[in-house]
Protein backbone atom coordinates (compact mmCIF):
# COMPACT_ATOMS: atom_id res chain seq x y z
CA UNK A 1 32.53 -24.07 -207.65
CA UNK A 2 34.51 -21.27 -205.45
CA UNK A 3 38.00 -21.14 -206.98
CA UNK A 4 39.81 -20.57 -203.15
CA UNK A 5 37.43 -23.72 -202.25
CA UNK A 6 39.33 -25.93 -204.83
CA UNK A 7 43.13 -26.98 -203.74
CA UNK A 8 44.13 -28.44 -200.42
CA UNK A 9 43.92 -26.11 -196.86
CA UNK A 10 46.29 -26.35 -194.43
CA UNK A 11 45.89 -24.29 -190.91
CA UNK A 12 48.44 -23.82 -188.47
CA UNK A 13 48.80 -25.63 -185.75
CA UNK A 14 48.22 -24.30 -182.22
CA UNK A 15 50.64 -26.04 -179.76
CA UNK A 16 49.84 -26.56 -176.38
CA UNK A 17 52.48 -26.97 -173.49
CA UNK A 18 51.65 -29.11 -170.35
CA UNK A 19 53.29 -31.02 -167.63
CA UNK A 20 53.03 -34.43 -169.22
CA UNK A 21 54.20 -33.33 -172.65
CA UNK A 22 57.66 -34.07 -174.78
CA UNK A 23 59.27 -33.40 -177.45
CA UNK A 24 57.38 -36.24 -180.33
CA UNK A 25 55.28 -33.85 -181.92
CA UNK A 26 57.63 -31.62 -183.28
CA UNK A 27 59.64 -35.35 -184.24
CA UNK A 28 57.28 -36.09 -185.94
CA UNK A 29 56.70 -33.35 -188.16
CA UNK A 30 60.51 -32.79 -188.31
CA UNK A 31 60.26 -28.88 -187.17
CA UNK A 32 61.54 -27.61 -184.11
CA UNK A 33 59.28 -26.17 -181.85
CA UNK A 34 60.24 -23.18 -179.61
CA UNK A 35 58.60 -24.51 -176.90
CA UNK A 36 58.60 -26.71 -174.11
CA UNK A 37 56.64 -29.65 -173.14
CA UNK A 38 54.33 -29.42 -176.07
CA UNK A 39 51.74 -32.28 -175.40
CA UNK A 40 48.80 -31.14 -178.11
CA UNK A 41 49.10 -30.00 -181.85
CA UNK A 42 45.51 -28.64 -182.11
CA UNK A 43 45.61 -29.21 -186.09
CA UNK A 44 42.06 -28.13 -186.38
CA UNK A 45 40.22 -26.29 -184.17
CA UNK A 46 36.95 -24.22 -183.92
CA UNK A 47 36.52 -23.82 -180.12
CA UNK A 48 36.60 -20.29 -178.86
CA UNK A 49 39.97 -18.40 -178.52
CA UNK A 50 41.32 -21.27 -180.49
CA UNK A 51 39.95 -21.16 -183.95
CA UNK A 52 42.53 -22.37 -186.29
CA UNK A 53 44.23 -19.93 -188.53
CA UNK A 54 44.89 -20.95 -192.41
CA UNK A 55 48.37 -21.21 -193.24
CA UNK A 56 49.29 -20.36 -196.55
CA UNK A 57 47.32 -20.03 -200.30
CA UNK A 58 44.42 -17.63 -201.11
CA UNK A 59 42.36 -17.80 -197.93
CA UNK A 60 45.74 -17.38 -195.72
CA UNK A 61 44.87 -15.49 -192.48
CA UNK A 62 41.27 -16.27 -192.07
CA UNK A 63 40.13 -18.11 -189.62
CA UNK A 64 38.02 -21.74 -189.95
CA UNK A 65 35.11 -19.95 -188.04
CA UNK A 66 35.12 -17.26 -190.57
CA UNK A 67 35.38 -19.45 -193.86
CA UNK A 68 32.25 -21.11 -192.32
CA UNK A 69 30.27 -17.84 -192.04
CA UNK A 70 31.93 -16.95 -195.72
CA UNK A 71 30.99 -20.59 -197.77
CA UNK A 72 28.42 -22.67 -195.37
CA UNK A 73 28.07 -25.77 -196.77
CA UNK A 74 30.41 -25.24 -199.62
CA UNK A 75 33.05 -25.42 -196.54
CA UNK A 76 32.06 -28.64 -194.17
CA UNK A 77 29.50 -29.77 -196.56
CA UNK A 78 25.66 -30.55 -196.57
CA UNK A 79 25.82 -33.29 -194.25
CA UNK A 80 27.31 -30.86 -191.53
CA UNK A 81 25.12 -28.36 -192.17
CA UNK A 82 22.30 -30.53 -191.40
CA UNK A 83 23.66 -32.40 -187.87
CA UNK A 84 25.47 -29.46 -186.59
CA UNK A 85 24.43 -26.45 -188.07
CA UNK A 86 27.33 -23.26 -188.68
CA UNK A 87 29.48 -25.07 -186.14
CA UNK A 88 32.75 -26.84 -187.56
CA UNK A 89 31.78 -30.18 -185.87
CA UNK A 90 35.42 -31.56 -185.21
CA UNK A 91 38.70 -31.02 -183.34
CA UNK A 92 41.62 -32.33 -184.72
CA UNK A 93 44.75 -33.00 -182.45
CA UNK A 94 48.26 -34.64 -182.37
CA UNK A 95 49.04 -36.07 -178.22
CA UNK A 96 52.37 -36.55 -176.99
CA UNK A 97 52.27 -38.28 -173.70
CA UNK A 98 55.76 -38.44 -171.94
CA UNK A 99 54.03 -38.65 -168.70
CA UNK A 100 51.14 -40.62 -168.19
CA UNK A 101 47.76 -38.53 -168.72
CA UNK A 102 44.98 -37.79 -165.64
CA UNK A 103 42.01 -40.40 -165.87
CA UNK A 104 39.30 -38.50 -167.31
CA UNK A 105 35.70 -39.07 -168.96
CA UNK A 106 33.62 -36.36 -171.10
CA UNK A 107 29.81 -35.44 -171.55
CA UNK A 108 27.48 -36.52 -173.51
CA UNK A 109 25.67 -33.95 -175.92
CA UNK A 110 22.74 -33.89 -173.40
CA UNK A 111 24.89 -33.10 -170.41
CA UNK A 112 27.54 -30.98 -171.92
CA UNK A 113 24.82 -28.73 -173.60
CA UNK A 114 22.64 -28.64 -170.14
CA UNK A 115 25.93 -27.97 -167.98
CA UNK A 116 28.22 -25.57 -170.74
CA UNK A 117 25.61 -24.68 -173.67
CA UNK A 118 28.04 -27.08 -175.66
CA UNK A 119 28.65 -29.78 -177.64
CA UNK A 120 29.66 -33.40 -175.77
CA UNK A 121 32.66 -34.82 -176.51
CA UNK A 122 33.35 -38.38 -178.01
CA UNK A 123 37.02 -38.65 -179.59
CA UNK A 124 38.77 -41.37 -180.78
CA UNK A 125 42.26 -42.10 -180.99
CA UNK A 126 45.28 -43.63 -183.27
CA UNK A 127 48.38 -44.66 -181.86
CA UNK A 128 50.96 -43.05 -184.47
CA UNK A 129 53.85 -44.46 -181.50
CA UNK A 130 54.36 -46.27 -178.60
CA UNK A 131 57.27 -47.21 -176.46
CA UNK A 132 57.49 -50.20 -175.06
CA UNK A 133 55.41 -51.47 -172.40
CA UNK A 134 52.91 -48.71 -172.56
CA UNK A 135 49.14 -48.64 -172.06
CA UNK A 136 46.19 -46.71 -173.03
CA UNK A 137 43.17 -46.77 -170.61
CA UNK A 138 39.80 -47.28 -171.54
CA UNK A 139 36.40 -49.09 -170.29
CA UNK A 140 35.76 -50.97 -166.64
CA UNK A 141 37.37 -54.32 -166.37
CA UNK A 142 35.66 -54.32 -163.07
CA UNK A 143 32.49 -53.19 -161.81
CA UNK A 144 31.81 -49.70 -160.82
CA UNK A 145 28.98 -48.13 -159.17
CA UNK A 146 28.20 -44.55 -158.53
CA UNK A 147 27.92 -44.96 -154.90
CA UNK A 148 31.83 -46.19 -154.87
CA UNK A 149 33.01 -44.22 -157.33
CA UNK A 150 33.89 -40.65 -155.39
CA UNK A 151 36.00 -42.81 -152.91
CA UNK A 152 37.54 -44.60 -155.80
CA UNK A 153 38.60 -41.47 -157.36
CA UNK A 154 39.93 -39.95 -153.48
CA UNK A 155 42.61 -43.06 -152.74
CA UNK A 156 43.78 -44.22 -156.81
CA UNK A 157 42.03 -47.43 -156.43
CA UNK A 158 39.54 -46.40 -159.90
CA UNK A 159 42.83 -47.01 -161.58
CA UNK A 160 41.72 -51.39 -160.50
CA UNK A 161 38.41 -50.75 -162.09
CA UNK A 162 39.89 -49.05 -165.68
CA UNK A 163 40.76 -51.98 -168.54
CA UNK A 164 44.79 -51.02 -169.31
CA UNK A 165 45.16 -52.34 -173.02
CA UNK A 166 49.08 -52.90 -174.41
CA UNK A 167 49.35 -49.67 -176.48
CA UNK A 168 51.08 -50.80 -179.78
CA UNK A 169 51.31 -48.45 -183.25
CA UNK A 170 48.29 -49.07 -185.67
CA UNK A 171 45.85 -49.32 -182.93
CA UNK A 172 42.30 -47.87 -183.06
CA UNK A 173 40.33 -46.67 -179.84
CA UNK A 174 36.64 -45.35 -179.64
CA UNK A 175 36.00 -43.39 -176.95
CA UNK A 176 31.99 -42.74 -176.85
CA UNK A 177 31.29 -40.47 -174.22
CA UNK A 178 31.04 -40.97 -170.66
CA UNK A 179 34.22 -43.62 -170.71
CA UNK A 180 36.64 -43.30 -168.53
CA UNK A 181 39.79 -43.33 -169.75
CA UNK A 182 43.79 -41.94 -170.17
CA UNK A 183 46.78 -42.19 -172.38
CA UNK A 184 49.75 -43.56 -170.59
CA UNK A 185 53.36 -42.85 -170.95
CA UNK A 186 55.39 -43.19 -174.25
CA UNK A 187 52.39 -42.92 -176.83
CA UNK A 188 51.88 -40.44 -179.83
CA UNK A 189 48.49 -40.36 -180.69
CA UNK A 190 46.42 -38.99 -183.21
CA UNK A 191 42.93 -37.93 -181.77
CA UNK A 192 39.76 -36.56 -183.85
CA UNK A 193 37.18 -35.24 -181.14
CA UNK A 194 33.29 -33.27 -181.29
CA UNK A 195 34.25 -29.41 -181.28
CA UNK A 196 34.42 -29.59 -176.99
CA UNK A 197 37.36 -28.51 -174.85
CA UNK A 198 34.82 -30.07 -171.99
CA UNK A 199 37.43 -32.60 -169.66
CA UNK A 200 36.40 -33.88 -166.21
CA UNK A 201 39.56 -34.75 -164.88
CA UNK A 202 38.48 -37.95 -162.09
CA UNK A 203 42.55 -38.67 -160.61
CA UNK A 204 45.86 -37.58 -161.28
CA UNK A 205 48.12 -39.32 -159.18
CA UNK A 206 48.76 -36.94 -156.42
CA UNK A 207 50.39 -34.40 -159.17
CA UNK A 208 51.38 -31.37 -158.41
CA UNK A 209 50.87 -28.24 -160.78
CA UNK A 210 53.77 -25.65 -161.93
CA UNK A 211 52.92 -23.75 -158.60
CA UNK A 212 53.00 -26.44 -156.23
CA UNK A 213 49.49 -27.00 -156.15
CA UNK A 214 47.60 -30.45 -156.44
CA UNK A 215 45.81 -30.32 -160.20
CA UNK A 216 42.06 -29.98 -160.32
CA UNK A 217 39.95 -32.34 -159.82
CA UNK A 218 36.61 -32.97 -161.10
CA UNK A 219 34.78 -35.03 -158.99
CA UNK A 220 31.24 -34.04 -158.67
CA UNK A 221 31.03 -33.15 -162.01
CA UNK A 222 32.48 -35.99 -163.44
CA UNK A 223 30.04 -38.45 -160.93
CA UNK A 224 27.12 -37.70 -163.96
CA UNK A 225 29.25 -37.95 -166.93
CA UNK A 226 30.23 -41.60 -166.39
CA UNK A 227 29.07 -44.39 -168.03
CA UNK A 228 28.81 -47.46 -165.09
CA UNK A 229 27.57 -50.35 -167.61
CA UNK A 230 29.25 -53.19 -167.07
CA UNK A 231 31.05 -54.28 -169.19
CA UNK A 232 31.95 -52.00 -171.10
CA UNK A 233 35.30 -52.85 -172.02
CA UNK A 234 36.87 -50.48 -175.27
CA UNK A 235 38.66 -52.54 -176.87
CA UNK A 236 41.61 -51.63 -179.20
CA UNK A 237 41.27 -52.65 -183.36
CA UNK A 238 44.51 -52.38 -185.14
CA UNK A 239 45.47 -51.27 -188.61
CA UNK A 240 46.56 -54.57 -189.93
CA UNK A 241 45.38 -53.73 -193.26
CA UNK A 242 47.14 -53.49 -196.57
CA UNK A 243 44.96 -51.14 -198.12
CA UNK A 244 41.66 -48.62 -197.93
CA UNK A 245 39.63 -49.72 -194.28
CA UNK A 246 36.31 -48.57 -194.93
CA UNK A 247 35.46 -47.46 -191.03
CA UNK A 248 37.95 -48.40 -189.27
CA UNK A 249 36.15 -45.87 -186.59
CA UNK A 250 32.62 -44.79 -187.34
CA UNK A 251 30.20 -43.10 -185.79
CA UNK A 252 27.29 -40.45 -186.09
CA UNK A 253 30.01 -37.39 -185.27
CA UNK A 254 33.17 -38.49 -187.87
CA UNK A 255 33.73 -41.64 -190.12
CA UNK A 256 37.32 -42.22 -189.93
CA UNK A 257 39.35 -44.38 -192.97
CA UNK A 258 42.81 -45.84 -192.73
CA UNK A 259 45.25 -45.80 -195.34
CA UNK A 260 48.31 -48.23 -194.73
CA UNK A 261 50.15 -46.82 -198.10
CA UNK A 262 50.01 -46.21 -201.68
CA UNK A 263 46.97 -44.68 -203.80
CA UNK A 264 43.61 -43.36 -202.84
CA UNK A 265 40.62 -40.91 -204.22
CA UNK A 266 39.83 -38.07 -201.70
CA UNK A 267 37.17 -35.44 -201.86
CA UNK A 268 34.48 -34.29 -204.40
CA UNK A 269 31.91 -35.35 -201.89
CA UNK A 270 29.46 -32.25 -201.36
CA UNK A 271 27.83 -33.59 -198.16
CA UNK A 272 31.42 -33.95 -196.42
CA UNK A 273 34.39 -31.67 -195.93
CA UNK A 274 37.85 -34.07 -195.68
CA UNK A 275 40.17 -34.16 -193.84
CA UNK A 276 43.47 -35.87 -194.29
CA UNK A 277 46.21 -36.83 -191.63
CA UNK A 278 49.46 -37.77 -192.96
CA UNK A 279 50.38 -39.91 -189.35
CA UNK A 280 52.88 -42.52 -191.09
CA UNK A 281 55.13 -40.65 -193.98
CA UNK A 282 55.27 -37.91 -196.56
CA UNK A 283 51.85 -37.95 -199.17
CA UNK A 284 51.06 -35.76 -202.22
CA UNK A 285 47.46 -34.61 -203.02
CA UNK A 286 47.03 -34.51 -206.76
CA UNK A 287 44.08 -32.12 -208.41
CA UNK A 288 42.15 -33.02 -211.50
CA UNK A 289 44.34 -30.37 -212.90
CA UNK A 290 47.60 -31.71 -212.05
CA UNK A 291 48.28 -29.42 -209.85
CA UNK A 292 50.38 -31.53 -206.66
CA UNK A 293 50.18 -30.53 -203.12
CA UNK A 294 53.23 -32.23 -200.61
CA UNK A 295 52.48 -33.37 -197.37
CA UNK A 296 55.12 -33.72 -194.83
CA UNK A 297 54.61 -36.63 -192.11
CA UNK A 298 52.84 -35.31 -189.14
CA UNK A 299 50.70 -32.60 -191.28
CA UNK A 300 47.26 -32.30 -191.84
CA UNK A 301 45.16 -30.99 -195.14
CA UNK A 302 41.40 -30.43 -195.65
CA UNK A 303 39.70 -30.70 -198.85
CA UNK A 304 36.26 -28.37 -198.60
CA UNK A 305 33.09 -30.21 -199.35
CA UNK A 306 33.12 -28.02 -202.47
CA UNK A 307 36.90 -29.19 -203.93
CA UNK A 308 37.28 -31.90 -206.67
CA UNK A 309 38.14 -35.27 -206.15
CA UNK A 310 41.97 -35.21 -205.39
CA UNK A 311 44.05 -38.08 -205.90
CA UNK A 312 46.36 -38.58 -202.86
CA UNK A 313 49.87 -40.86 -202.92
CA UNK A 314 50.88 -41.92 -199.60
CA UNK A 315 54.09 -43.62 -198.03
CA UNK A 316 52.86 -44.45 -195.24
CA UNK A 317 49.56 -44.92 -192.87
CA UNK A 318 47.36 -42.13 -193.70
CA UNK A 319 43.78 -41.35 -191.79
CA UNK A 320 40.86 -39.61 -194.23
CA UNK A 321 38.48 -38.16 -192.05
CA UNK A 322 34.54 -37.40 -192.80
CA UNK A 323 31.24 -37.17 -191.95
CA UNK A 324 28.91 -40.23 -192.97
C-alpha cells in the first residue's frame, strides 16, 4: 500500500457563479464565499481547466489528473481502469438553484464522443433542500416528436411536454442521457455526473445574459441528443430509509448508497475509489489506525481504491459513491 494513498482526500472546491445562483452552498457548508451568485461547488472535477486541486495532507497541491498519472489504479481503482481507462470517470457537484435552471438534455457516450471526442453525460441528482412548492423537471408527460420539437423549444410550450415532479428533501433522480430536464427554483441539490461539461441548453425563458443578450440556445444540437420514447417519465425515489440503501441510484457509470445516519464501513475495495458526501450533518472517517478525519456538512472526502476500510460516523444523510 502507498502511505499518501491511505487517509481521507479532500480537494477544493471550484465555485462557479451564474445568473440563477444564491447564496445555499456556502449555507450549507457554513463558510462564506467571496463571491456572488455561486450556483455550482464543483467538489470533484477532472474536466480540462478544471481539474480539482487537493486541499490539505501529503499530496496537497497536486492535481486529481496528476495523482491518476502518479498511482493508476491504486487511485480510482481496477474497475475504473478497466471501463474508462486514465480518465477520472466522475464529476462531483453541489447546485444551488435560486432561479429556475434552462431545460436542457445531454449526449449519450456515442454522440458526445462523435460530436466533442468526449465522454456523454448521465448525472443524477439528490435534493439536499427544497423550498416550498418547488419542482424538478424530468421525462415527457406528453408525447414529443422530433418533427415538433424545434417549434416547441421556439414559443415555451416543451415546458407542457416535461413531467414537473414536487421537489421535496431525500429525493433521488436518474437522469440517463438524452432526458430532458431542469432544476427549478428553491432546490439544493447534490449531483454526481460522467466527467462531461457537454449541456445542450433547449429554452430558457426569454433570459437575458449579464450583457443584455438572450442566452444560448442549443437547438440543432440538442434535436439528436433527445430521447422521444414515450413514456418515459423519471420518476423521483426518496430516502425514506433508516439505514444503509444498497443502490439507491445505480448504474454502469457510479453506484450511489444513502446513508440516513449513524455507522457505516467505507473503502478497502481495490476495484473502486469512494467517494463520500456529507449532504445532511457533520461525519468522522475513522482509520484502522485510529486515526479520525472530521467532516463538516456540505464537504466531500475520497478514499483511493488503495486506502483501508475506514469506519465513517454520520449525523445525518450521507451519500457513498462508487463504481459497481
Amino acid at each position: 500500500m502507498m502511505k499518501e494513498l491511505q487517509r481521507p482526500i479532500f480537494f477544493a472546491p471550484y465555485y462557479k457563479s451564474v445568473i440563477w445562483g444564491g447564496d445555499a452552498i456556502g449555507a450549507l457548508k457554513g463558510e462564506k464565499i467571496d463571491i456572488e451568485s455561486v450556483g455550482e461547488s464543483w467538489e470533484i472535477s477532472a474536466v480540462p481547466g478544471h481539474e480539482s486541486i487537493v486541499a490539505e495532507g501529503p499530496l496537497k497541491g497536486r492535481s486529481i489528473c496528476d495523482l491518476m498519472a502518479t498511482y493508476g489504479a491504486a487511485f480510482s481503482g481496477t474497475l475504473s481502469q478497466e471501463r474508462f481507462g486514465e480518465s477520472f470517470p466522475l464529476l462531483i457537484k453541489l447546485i444551488d438553484a435560486r432561479r429556475d435552471l434552462s431545460v436542457q438534455v445531454h449526449p449519450d457516450d456515442a454522440l458526445a464522443a462523435a460530436r466533442h471526442n468526449s465522454p456523454g453525460k448521465t448525472e443524477m441528482w439528490y435534493v439536499v433542500d427544497a423550498a416550498p412548492g418547488s419542482h424538478i423537471y424530468s421525462g415527457l408527460r406528453a408525447p414529443l416528436t422530433r418533427e415538433e420539437y424545434p417549434q416547441c423549444a421556439a414559443d415555451g410550450s416543451i415546458m407542457d411536454r416535461i413531467a414537473a415532479h414536487d421537489a421535496a428533501p431525500g429525493q433521488f433522480y436518474f437522469i440517463p442521457a438524452g432526458t430532458l430536464h431542469a432544476i427549478g427554483a428553491g432546490t439544493l441539490i447534490a449531483e454526481v455526473q460522467q466527467t462531461s461539461d457537454i449541456t445542450y441548453r433547449v429554452y430558457d425563458y426569454g433570459r437575458l445574459d449579464a450583457d443584455g443578450r438572450p442566452r444560448q440556445l442549443h437547438t440543432e444540437l440538442a434535436a439528436d441528443a433527445i430521447d422521444y420514447r414515450f413514456p418515459n417519465p423519471v420518476e423521483p425515489t426518496a430516502s425514506r430509509f433508516d439505514a444503509t440503501t444498497p443502490g439507491a441510484v445505480s448504474c454502469k457509470y457510479f453506484n450511489v448508497d444513502y446513508v440516513a445516519g449513524g455507522r457505516c464501513e467505507v473503502g478497502g475495495n481495490p476495484a473502486s475509489f469512494t467517494i463520500l458526501m456529507a449532504v445532511g450533518g457533520d461525519a468522522s472517517i475513522t482509520g484502522p489506525d485510529g486515526t479520525v478525519t472530521h467532516m463538516r456538512r456540505g464537504s466531500t472526502a475520497m478514499l483511493a481504491a488503495d486506502a483501508p476500510a475506514h469506519t465513517v460516523d454520520a449525523s445525518a444523510a450521507l451519500l457513498v459513491i462508487t463504481l459497481k
